[in-house]
C-alpha atoms as a PDB file:
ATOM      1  CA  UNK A   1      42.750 -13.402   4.360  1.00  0.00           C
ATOM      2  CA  UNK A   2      39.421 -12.947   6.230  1.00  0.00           C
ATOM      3  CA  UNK A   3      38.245 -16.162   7.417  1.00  0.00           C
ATOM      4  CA  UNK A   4      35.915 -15.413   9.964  1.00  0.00           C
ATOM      5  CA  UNK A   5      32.219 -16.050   9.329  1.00  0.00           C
ATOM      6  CA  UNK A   6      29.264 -13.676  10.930  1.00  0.00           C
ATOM      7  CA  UNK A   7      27.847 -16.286  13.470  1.00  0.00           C
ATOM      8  CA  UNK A   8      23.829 -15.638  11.112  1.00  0.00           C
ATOM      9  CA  UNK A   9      26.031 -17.346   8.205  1.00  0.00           C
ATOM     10  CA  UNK A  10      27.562 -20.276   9.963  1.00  0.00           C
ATOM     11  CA  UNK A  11      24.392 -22.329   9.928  1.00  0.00           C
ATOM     12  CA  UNK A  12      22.821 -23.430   6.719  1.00  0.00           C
ATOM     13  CA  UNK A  13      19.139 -23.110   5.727  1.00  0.00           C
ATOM     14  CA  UNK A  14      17.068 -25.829   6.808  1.00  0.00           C
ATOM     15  CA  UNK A  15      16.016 -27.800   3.948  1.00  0.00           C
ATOM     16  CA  UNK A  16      12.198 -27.992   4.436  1.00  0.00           C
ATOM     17  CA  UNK A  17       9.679 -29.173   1.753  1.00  0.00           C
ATOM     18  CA  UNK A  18       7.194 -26.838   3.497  1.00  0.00           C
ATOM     19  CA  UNK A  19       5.660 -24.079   1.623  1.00  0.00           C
ATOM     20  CA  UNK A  20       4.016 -21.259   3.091  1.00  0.00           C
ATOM     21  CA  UNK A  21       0.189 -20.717   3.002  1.00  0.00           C
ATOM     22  CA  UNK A  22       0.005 -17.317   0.837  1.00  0.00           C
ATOM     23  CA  UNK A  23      -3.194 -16.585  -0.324  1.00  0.00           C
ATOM     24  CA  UNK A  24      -2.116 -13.822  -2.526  1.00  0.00           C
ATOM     25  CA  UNK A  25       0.312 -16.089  -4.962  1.00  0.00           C
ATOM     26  CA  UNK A  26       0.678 -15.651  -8.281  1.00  0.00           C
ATOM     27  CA  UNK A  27      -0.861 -18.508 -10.601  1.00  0.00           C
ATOM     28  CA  UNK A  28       0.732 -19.195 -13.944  1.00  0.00           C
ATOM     29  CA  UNK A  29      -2.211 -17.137 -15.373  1.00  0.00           C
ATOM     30  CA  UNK A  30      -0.784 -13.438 -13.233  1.00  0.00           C
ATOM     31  CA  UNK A  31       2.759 -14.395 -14.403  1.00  0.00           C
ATOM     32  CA  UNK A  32       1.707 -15.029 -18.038  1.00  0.00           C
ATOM     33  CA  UNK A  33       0.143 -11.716 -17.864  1.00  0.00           C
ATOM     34  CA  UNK A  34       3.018 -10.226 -17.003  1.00  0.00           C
ATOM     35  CA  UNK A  35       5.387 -11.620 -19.284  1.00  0.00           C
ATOM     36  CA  UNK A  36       2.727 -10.235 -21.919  1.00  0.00           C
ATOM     37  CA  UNK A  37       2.759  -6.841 -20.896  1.00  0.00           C
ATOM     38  CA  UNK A  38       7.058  -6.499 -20.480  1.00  0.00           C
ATOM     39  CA  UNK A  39       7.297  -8.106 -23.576  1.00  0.00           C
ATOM     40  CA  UNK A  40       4.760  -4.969 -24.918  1.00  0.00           C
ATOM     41  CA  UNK A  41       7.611  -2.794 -23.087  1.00  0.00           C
ATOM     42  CA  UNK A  42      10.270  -4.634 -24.855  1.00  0.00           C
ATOM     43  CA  UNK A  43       8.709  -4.210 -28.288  1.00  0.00           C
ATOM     44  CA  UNK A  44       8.243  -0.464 -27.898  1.00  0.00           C
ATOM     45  CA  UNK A  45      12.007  -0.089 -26.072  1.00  0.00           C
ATOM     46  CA  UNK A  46      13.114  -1.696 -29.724  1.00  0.00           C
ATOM     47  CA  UNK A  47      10.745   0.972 -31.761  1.00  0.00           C
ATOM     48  CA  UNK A  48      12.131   3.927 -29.554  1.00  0.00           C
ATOM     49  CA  UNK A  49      16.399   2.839 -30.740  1.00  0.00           C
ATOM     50  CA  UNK A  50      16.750   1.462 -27.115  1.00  0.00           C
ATOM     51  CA  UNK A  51      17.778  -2.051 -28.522  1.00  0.00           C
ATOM     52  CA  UNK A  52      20.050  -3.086 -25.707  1.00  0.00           C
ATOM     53  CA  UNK A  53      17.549  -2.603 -22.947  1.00  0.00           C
ATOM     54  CA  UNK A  54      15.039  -4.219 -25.198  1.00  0.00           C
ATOM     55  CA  UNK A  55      17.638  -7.157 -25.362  1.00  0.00           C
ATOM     56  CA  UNK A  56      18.187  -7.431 -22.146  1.00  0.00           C
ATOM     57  CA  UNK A  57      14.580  -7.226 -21.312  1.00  0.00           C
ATOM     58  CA  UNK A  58      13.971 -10.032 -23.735  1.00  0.00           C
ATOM     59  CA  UNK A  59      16.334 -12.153 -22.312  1.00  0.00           C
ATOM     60  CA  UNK A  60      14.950 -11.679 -18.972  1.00  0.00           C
ATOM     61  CA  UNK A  61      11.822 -12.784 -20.279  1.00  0.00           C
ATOM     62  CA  UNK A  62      13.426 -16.072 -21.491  1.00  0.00           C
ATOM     63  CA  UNK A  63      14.578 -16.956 -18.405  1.00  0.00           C
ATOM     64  CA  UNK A  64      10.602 -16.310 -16.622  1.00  0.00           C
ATOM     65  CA  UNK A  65       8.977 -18.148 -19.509  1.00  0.00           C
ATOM     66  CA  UNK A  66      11.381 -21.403 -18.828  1.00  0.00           C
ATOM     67  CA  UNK A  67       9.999 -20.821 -15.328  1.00  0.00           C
ATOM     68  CA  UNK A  68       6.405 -20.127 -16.245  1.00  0.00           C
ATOM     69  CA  UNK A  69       6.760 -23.572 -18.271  1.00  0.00           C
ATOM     70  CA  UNK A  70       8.590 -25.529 -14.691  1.00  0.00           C
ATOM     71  CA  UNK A  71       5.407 -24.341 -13.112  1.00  0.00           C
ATOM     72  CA  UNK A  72       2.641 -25.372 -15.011  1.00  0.00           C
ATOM     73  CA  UNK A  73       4.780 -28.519 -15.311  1.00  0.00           C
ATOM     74  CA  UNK A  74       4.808 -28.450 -11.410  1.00  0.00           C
ATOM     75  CA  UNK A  75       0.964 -27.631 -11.869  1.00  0.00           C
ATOM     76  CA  UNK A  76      -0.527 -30.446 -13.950  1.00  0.00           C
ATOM     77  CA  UNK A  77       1.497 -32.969 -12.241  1.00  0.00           C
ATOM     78  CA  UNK A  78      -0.345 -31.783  -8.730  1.00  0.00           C
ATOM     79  CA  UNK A  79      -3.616 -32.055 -10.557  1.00  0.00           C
ATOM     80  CA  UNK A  80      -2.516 -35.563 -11.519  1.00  0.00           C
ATOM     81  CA  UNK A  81      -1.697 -37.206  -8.381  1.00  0.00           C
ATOM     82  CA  UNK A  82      -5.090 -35.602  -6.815  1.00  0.00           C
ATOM     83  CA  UNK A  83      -6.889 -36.930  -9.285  1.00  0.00           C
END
């Protein structure tokens, strides 16, 4: 059994609460744009008889819409506590 660990692995992350200052992030707005326009791909993936990429894109989609919903969450509670 291997049990040696590259030396890059054998420290963990630091845990920091900082984010980074990126003035070109995504707001919930870009991201729900997105999600529109996939789910556009999805539907015509389904029209064309390519179901199970259409599934799979859909369920993709799932998954960034709970996280769409975690961020506006995330959002209004920020506008909260500045207000």
């Amino acid at each position: 059994m291997y049990s040696h660990r590259p030396q890059s692995l054998s420290k963990p992350f630091p845990m920091t609460k900082k984010h980074p200052a990126d003035t070109n992030a995504a707001t919930a707005a870009d991201i729900e744009r997105s999600i529109q326009a996939l789910n556009k791909m999805a539907e015509r993936l389904w029209g064309d008889g390519r179901e199970v990429e259409a599934k799979a894109l859909l369920d993709a989609l799932d998954g960034l819409n709970r996280a769409l919903d975690r961020i506006r969450i995330g959002e209004s509670r920020r506008l909260k506590t500045l207000h």
